[in-house]
C-alpha atoms as a PDB file:
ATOM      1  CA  UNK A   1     -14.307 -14.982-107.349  1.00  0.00           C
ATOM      2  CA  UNK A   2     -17.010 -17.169-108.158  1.00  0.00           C
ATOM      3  CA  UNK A   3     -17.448 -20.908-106.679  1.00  0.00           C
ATOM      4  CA  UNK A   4     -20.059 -23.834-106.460  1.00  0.00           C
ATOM      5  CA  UNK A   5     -21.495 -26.391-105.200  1.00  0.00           C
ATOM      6  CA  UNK A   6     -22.832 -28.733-107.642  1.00  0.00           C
ATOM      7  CA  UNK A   7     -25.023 -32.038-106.289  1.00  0.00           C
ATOM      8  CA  UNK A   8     -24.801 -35.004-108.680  1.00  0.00           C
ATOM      9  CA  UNK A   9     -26.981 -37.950-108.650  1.00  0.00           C
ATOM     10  CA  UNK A  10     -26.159 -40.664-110.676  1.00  0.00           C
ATOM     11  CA  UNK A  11     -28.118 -44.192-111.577  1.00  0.00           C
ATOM     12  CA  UNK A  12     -25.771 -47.389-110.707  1.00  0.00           C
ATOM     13  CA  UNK A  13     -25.461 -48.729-114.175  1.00  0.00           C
ATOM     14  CA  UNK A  14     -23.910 -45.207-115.569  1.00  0.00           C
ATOM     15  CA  UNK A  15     -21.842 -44.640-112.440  1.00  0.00           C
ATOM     16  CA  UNK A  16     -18.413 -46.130-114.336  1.00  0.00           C
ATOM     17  CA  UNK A  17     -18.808 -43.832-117.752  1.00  0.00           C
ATOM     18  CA  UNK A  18     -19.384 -40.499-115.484  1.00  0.00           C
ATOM     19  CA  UNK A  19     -16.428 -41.611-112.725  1.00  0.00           C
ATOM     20  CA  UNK A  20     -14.456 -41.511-115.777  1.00  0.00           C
ATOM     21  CA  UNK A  21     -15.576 -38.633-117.626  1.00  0.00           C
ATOM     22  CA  UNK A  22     -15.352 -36.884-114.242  1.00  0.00           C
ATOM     23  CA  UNK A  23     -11.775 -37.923-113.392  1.00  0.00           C
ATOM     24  CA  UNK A  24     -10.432 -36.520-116.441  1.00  0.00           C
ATOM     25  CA  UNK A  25     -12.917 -33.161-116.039  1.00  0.00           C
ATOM     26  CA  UNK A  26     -11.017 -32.851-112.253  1.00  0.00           C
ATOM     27  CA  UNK A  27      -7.485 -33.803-113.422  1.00  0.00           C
ATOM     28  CA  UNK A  28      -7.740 -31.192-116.271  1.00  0.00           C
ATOM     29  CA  UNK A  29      -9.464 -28.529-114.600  1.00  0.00           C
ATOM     30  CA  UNK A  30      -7.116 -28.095-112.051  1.00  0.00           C
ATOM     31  CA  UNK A  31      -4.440 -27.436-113.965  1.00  0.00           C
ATOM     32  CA  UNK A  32      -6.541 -24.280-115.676  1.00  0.00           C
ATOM     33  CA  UNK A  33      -5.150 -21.021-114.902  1.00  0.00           C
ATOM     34  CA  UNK A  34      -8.291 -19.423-113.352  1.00  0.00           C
ATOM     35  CA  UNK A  35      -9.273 -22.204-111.257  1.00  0.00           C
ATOM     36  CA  UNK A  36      -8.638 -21.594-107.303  1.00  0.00           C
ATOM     37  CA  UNK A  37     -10.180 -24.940-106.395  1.00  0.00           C
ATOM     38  CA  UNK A  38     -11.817 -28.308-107.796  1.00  0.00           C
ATOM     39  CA  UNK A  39     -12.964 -30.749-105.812  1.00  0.00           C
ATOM     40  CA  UNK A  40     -15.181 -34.354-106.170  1.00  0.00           C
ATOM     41  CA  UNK A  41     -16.280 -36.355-103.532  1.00  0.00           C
ATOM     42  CA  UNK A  42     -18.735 -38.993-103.110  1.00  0.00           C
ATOM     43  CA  UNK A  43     -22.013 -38.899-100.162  1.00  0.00           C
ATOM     44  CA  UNK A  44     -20.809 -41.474 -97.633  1.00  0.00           C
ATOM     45  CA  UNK A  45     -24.434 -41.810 -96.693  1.00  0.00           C
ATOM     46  CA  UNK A  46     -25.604 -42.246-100.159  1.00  0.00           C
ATOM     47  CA  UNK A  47     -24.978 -43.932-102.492  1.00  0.00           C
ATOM     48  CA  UNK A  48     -24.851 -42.780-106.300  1.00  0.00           C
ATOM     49  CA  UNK A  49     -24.207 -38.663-104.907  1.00  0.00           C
ATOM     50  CA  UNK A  50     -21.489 -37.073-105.587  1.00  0.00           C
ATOM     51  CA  UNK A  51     -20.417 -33.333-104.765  1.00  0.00           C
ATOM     52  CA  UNK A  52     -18.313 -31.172-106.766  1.00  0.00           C
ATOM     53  CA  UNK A  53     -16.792 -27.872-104.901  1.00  0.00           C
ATOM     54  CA  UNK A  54     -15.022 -25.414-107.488  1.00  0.00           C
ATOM     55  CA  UNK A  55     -13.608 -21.883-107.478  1.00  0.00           C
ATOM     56  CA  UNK A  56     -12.707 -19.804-110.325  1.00  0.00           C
ATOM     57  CA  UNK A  57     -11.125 -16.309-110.275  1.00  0.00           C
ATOM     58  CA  UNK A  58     -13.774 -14.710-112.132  1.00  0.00           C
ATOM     59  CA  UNK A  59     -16.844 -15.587-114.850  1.00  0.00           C
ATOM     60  CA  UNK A  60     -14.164 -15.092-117.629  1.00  0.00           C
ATOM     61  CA  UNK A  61     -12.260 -18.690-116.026  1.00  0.00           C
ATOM     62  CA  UNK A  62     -15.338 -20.420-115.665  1.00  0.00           C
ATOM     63  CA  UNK A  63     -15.888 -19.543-119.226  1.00  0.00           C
ATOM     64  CA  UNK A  64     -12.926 -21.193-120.163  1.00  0.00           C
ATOM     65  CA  UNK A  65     -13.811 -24.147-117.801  1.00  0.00           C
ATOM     66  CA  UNK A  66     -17.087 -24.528-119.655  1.00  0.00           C
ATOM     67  CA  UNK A  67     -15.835 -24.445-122.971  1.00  0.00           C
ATOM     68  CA  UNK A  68     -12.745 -26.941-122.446  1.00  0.00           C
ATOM     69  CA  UNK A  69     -13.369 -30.365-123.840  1.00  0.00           C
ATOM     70  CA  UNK A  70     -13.240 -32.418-120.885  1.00  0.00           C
ATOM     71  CA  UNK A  71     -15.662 -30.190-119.729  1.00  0.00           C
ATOM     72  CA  UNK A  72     -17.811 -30.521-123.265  1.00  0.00           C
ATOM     73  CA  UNK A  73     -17.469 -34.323-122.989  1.00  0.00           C
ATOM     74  CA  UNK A  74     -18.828 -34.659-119.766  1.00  0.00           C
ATOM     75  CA  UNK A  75     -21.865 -32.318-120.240  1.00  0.00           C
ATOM     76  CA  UNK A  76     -22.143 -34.007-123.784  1.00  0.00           C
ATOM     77  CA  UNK A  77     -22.803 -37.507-122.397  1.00  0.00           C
ATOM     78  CA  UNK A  78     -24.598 -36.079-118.871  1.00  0.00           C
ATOM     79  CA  UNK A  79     -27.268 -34.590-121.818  1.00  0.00           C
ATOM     80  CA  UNK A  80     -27.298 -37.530-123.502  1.00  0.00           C
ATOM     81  CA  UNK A  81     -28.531 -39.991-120.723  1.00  0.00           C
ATOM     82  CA  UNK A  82     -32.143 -40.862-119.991  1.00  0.00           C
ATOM     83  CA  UNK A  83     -34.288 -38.519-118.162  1.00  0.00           C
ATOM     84  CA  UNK A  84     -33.616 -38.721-114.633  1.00  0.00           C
ATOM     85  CA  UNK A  85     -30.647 -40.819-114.870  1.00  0.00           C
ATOM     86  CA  UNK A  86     -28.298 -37.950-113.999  1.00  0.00           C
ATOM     87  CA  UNK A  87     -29.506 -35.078-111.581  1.00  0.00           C
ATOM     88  CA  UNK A  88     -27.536 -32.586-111.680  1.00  0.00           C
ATOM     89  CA  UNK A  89     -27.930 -29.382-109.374  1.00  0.00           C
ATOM     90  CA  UNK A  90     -25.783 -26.168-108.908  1.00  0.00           C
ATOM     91  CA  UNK A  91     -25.990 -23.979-106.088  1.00  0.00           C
ATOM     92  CA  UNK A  92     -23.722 -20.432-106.416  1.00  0.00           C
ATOM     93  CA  UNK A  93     -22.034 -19.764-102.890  1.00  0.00           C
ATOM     94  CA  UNK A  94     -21.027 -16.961-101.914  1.00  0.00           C
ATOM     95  CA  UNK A  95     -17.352 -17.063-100.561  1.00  0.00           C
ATOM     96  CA  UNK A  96     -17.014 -15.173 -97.557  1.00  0.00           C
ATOM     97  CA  UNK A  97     -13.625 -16.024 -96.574  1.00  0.00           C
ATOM     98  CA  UNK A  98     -11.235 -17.790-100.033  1.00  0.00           C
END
């Protein structure tokens, strides 16, 4: 099993573009046949953060994951954005009890 943690910041004025990529990368990703678990959520505390929490059976469903193309159109626009306007960091986990 492999899941994530994955700690996006995003600038205000490109908050309503990746809220809408990103409800259509959630909505389709959870109906993928190796995913165990995806989840977005936004920092309470701050504002612009947002948290995704997935889990895949194995590297072959993340794969897929990656190479979907709601998956391929977020990352495409995330790259295309101005330096610093989308910070995007992943953090493995290991899960101890899924």
């Amino acid at each position: 099993m492999i899941a994530q943690l994955i700690r996006l910041e995003i600038a205000p004025e490109l908050r309503a573009q990746a809220l809408a990529l990103q409800q259509v990368n959630v909505e389709q990703t959870r109906l993928e046949p190796g995913c165990r678990r995806f989840d977005f959520a936004a920092a309470k505390d701050e504002p612009g953060v947002y948290y995704v929490w997935e889990v895949f059976e194995d590297q072959a469903a993340l794969d897929a994951h990656y190479a979907g193309a709601y998956f391929q159109a977020w990352r495409t626009w995330m790259l295309a954005q101005p330096e610093g306007k989308v910070v995007r960091t992943r953090f493995p986990i290991d899960p101890l009890w899924l």
